[in-house]
PDB file of N, CA and C in Angstrom:
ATOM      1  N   UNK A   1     -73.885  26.615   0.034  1.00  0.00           N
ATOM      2  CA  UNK A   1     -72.667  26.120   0.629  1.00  0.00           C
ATOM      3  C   UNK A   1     -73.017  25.069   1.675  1.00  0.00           C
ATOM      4  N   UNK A   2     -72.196  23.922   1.291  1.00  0.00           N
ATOM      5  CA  UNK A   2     -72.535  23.179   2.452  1.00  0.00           C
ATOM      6  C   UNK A   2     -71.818  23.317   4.026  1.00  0.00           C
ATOM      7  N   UNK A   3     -72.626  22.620   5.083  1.00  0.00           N
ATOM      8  CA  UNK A   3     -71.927  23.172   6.451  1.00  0.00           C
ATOM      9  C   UNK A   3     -70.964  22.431   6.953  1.00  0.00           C
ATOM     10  N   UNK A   4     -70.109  21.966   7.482  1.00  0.00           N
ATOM     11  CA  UNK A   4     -68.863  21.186   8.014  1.00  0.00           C
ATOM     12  C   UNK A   4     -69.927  20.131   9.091  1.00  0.00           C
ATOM     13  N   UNK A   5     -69.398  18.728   8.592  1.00  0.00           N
ATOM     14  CA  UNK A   5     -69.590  18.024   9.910  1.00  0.00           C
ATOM     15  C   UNK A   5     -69.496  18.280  11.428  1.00  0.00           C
ATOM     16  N   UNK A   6     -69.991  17.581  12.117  1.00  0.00           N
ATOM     17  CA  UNK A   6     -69.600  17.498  13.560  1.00  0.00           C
ATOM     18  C   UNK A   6     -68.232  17.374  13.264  1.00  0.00           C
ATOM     19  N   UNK A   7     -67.586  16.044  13.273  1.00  0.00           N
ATOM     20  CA  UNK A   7     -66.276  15.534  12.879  1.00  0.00           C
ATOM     21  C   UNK A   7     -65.249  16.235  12.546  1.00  0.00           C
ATOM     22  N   UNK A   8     -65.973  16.853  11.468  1.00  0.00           N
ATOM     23  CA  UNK A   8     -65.012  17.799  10.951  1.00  0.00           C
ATOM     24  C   UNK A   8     -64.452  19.311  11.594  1.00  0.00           C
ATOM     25  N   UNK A   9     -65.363  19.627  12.074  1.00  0.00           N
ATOM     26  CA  UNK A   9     -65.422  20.630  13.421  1.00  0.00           C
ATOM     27  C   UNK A   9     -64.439  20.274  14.846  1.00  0.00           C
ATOM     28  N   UNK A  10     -64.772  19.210  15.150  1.00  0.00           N
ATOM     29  CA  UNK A  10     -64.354  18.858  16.265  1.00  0.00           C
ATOM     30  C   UNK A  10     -62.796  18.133  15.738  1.00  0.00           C
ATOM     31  N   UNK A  11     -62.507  17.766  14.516  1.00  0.00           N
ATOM     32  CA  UNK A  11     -60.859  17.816  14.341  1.00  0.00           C
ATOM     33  C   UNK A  11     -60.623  18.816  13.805  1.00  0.00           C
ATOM     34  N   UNK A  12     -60.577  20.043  13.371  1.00  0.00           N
ATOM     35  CA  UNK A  12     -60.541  21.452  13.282  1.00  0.00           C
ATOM     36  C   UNK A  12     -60.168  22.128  14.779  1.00  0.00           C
ATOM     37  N   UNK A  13     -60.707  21.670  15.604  1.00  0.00           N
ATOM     38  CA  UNK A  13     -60.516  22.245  16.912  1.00  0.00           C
ATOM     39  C   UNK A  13     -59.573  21.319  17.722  1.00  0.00           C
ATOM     40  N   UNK A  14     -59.311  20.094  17.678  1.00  0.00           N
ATOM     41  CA  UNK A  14     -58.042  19.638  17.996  1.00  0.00           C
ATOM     42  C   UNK A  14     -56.976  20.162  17.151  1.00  0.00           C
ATOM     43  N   UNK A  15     -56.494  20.145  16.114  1.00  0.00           N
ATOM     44  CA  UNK A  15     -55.804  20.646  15.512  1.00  0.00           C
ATOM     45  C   UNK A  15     -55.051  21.911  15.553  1.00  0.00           C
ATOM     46  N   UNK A  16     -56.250  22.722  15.464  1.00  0.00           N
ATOM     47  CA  UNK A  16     -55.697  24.230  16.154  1.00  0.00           C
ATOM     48  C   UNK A  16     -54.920  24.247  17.234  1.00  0.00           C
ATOM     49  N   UNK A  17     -55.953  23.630  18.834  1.00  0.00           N
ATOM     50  CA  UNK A  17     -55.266  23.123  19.788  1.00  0.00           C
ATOM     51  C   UNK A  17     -53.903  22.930  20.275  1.00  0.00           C
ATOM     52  N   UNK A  18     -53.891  22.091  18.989  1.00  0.00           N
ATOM     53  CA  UNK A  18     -52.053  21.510  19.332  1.00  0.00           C
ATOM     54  C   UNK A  18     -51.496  22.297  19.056  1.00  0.00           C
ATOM     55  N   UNK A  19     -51.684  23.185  18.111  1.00  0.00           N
ATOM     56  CA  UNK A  19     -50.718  24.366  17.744  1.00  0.00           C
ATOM     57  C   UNK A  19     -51.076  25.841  18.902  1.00  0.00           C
ATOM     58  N   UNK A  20     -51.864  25.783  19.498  1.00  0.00           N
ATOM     59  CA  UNK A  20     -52.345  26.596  20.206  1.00  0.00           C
ATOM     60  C   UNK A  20     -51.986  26.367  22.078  1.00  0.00           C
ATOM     61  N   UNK A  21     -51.616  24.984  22.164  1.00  0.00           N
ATOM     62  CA  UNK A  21     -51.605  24.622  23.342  1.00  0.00           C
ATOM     63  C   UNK A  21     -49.880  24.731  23.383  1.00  0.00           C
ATOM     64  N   UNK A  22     -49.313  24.349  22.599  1.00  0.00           N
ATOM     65  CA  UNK A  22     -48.104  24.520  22.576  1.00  0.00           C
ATOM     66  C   UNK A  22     -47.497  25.354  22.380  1.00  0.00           C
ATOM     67  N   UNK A  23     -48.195  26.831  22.238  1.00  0.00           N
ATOM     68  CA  UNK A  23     -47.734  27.900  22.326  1.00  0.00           C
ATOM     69  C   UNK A  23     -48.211  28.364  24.017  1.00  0.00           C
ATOM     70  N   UNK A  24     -48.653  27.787  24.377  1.00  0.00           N
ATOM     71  CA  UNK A  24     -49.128  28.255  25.595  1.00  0.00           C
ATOM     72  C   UNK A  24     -48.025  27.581  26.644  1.00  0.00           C
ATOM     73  N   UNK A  25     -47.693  26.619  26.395  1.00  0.00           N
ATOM     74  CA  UNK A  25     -47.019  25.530  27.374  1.00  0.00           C
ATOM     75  C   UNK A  25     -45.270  26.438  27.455  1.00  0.00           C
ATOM     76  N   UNK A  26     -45.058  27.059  26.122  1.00  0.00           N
ATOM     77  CA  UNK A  26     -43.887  27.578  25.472  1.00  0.00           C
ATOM     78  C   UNK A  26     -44.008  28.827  26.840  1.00  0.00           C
ATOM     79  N   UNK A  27     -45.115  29.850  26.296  1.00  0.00           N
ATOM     80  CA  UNK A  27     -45.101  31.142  27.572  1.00  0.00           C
ATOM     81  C   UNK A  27     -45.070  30.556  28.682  1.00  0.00           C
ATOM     82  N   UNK A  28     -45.984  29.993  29.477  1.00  0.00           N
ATOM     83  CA  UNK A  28     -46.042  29.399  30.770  1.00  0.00           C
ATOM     84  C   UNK A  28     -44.527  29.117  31.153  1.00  0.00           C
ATOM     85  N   UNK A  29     -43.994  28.257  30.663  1.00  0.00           N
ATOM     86  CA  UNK A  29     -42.557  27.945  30.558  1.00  0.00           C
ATOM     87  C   UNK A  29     -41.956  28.983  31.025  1.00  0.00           C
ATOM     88  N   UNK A  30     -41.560  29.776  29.985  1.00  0.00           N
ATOM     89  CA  UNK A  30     -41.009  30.597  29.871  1.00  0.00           C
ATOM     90  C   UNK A  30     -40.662  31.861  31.136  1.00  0.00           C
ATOM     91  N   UNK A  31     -42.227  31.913  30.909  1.00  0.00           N
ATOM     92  CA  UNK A  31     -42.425  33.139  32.280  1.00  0.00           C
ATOM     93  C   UNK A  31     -42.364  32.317  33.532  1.00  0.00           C
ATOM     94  N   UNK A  32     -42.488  31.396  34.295  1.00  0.00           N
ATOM     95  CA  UNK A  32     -42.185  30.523  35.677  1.00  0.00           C
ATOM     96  C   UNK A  32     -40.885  30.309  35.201  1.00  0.00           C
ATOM     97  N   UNK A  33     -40.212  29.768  34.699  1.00  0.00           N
ATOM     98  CA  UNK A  33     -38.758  29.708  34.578  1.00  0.00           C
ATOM     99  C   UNK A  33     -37.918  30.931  34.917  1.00  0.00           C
ATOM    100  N   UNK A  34     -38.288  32.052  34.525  1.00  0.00           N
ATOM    101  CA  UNK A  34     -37.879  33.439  34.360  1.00  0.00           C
ATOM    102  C   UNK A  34     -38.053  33.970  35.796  1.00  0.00           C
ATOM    103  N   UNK A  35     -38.777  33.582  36.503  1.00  0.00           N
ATOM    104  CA  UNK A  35     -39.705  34.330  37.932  1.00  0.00           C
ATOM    105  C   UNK A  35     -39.040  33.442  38.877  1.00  0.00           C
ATOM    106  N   UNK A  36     -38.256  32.564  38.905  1.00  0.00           N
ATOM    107  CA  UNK A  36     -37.624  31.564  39.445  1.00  0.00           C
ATOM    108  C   UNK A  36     -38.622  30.800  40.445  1.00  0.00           C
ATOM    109  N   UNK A  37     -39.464  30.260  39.725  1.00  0.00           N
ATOM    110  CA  UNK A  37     -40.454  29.419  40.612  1.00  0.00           C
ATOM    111  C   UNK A  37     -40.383  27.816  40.932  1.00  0.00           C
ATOM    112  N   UNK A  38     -40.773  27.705  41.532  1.00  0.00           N
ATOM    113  CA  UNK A  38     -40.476  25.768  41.944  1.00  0.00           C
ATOM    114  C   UNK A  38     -41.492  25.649  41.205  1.00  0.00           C
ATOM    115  N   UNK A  39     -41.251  24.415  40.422  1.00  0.00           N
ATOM    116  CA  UNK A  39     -42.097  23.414  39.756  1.00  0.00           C
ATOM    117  C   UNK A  39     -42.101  23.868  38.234  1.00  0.00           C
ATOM    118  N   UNK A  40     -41.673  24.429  37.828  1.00  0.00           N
ATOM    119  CA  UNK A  40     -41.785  25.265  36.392  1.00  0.00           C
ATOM    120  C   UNK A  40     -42.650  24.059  35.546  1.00  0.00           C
ATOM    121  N   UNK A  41     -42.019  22.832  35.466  1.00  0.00           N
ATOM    122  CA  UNK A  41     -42.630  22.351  34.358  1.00  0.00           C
ATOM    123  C   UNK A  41     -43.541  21.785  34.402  1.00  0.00           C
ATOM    124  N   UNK A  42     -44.168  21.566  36.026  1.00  0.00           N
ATOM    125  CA  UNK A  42     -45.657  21.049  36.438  1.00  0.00           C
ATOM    126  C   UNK A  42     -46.507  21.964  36.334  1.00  0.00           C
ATOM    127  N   UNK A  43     -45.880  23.319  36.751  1.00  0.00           N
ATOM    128  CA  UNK A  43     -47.429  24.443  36.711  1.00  0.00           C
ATOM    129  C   UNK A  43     -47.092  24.699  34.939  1.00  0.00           C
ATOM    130  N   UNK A  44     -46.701  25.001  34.031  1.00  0.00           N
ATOM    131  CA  UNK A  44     -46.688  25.341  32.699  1.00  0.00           C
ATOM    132  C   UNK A  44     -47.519  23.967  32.026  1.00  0.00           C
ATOM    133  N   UNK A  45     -47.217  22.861  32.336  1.00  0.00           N
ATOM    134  CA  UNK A  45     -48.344  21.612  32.067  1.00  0.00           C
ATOM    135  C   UNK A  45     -49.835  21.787  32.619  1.00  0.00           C
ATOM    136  N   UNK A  46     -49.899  21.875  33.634  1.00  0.00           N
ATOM    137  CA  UNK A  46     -50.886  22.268  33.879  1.00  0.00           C
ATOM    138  C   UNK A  46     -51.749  23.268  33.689  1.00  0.00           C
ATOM    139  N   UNK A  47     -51.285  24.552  33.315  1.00  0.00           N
ATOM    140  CA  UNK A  47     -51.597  25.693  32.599  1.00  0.00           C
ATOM    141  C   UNK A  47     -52.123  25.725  31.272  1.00  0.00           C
ATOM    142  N   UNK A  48     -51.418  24.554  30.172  1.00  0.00           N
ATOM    143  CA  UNK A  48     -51.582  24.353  29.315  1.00  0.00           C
ATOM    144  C   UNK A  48     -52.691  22.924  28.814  1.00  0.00           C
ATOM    145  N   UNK A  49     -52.478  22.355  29.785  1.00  0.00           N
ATOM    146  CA  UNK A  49     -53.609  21.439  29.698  1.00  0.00           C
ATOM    147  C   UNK A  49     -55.235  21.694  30.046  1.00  0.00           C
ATOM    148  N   UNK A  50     -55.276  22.653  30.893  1.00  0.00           N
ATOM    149  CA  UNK A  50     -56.345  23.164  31.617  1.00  0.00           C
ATOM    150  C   UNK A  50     -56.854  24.153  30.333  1.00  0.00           C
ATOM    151  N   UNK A  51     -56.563  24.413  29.474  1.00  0.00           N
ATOM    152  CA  UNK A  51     -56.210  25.715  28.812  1.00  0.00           C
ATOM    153  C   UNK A  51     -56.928  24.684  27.490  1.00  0.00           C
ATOM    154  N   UNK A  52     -55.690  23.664  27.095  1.00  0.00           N
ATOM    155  CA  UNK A  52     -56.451  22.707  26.282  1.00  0.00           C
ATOM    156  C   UNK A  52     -58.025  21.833  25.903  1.00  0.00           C
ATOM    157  N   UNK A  53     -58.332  21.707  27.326  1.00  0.00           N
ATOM    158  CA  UNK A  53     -59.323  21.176  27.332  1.00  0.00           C
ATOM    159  C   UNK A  53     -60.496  22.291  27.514  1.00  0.00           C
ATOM    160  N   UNK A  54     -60.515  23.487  28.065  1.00  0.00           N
ATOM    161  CA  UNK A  54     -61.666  24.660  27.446  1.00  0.00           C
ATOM    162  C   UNK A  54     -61.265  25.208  26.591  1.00  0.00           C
ATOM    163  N   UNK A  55     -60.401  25.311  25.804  1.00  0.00           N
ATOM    164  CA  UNK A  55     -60.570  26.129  24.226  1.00  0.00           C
ATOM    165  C   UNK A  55     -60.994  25.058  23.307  1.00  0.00           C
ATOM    166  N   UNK A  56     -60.876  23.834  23.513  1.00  0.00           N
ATOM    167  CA  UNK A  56     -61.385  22.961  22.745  1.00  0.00           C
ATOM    168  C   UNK A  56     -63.425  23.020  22.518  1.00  0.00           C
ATOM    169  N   UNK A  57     -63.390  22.897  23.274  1.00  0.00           N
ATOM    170  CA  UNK A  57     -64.810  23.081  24.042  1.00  0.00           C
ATOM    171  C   UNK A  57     -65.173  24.566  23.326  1.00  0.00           C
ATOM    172  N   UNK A  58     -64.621  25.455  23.611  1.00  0.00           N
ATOM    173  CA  UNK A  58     -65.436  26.896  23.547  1.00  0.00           C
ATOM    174  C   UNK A  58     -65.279  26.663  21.855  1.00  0.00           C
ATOM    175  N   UNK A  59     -63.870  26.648  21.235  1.00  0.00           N
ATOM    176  CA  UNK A  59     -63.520  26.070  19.730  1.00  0.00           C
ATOM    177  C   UNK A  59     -65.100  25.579  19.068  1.00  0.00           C
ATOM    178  N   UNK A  60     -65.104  24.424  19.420  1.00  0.00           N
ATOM    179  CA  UNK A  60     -66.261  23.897  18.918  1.00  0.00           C
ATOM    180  C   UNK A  60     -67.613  24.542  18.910  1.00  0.00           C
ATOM    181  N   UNK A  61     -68.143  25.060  20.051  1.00  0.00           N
ATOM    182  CA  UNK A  61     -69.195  25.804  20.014  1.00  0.00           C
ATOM    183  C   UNK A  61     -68.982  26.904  19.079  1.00  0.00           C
ATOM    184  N   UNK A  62     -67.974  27.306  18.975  1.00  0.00           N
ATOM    185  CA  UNK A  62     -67.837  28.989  18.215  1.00  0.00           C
ATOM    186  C   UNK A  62     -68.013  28.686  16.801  1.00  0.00           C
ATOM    187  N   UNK A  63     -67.689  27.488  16.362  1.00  0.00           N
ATOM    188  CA  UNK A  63     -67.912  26.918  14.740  1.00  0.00           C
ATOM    189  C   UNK A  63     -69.225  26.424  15.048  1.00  0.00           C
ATOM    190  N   UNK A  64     -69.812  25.719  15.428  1.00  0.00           N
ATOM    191  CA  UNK A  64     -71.218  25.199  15.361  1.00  0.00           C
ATOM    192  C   UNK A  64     -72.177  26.221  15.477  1.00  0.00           C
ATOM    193  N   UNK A  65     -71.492  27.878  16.242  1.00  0.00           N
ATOM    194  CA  UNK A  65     -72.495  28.816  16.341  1.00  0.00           C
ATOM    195  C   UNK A  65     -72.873  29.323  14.489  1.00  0.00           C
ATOM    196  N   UNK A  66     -71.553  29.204  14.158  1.00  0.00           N
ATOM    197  CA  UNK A  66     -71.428  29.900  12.906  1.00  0.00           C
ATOM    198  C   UNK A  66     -72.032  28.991  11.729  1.00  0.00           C
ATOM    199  N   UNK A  67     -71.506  27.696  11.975  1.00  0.00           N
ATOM    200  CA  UNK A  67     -72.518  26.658  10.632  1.00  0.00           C
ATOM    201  C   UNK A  67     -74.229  27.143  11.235  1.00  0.00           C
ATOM    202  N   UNK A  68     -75.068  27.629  12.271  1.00  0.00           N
ATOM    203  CA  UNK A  68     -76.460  27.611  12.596  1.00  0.00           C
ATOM    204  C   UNK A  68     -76.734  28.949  12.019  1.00  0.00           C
ATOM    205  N   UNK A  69     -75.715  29.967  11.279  1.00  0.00           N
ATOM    206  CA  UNK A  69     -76.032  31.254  10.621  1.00  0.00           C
ATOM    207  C   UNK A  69     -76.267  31.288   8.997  1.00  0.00           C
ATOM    208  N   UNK A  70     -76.851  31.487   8.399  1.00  0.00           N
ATOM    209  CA  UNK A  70     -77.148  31.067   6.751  1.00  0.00           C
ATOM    210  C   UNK A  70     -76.037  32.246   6.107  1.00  0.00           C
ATOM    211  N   UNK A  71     -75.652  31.118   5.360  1.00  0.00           N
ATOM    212  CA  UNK A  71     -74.452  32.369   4.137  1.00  0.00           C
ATOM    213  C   UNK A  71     -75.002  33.307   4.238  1.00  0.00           C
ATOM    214  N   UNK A  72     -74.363  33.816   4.156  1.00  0.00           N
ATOM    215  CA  UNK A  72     -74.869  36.048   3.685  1.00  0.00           C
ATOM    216  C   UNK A  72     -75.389  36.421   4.599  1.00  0.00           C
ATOM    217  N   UNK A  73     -75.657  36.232   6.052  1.00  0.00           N
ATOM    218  CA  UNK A  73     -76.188  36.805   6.667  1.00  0.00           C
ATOM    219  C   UNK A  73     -75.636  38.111   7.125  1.00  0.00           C
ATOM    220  N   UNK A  74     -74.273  37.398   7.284  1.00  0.00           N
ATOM    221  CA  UNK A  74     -73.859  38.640   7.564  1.00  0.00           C
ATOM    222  C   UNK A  74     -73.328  39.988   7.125  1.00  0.00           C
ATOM    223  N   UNK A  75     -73.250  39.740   5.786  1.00  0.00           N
ATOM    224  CA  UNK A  75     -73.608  40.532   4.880  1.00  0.00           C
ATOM    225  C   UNK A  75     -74.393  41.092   4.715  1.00  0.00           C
ATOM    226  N   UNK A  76     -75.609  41.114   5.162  1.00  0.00           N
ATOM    227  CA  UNK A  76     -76.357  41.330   5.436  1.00  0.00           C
ATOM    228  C   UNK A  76     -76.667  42.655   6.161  1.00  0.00           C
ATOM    229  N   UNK A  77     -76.448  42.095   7.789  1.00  0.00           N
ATOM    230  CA  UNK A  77     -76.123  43.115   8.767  1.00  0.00           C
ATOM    231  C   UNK A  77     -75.197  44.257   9.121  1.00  0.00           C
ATOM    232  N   UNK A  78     -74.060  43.679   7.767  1.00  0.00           N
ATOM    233  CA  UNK A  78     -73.045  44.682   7.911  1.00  0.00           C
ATOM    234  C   UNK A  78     -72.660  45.033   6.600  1.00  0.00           C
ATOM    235  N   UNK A  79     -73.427  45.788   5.974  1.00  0.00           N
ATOM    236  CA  UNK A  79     -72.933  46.070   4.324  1.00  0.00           C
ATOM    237  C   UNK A  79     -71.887  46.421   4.211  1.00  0.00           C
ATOM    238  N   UNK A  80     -71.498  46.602   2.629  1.00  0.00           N
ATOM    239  CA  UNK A  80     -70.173  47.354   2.554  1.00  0.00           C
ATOM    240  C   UNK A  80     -70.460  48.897   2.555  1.00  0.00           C
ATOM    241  N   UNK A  81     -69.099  49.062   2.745  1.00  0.00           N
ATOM    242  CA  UNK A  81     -69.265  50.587   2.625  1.00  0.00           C
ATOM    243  C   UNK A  81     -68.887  51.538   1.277  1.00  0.00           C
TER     244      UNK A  81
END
């Protein structure tokens, strides 16, 4: 099996992102709106952006950990039962 590009990895992990960040921006929202806080839509941006830019990051490492493991390994370590 072949392994996924850099490229391809790293738009895999934007991608998710957007769908992932915008669920985040949605709660944040949600809950400061609800709690009656000043600024609702600066701290939920910010929550979600901050949020964006390390899951992106951790995203990527967590696939590049996994393309550096050879098929079947883990099969390997964890038979069936």
């Amino acid at each position: 099996m072949a392994t996924e590009s850099h490229l391809r990895s790293i738009l895999k992990a934007i991608s998710w992102r957007i769908i992932a960040t915008g669920t985040t921006f949605v709660l944040a929202f949600t809950i400061f709106s609800n709690s009656e806080c000043e600024g609702v839509l600066e701290k939920s941006t910010i929550v979600a952006g901050l949020e964006l830019i390390i899951k992106i990051m951790l995203y990527y490492l967590h696939e590049r950990g996994w393309q550096m493991l050879p098929s079947g390994s883990v099969r390997k370590i964890l038979p069936k039962k």
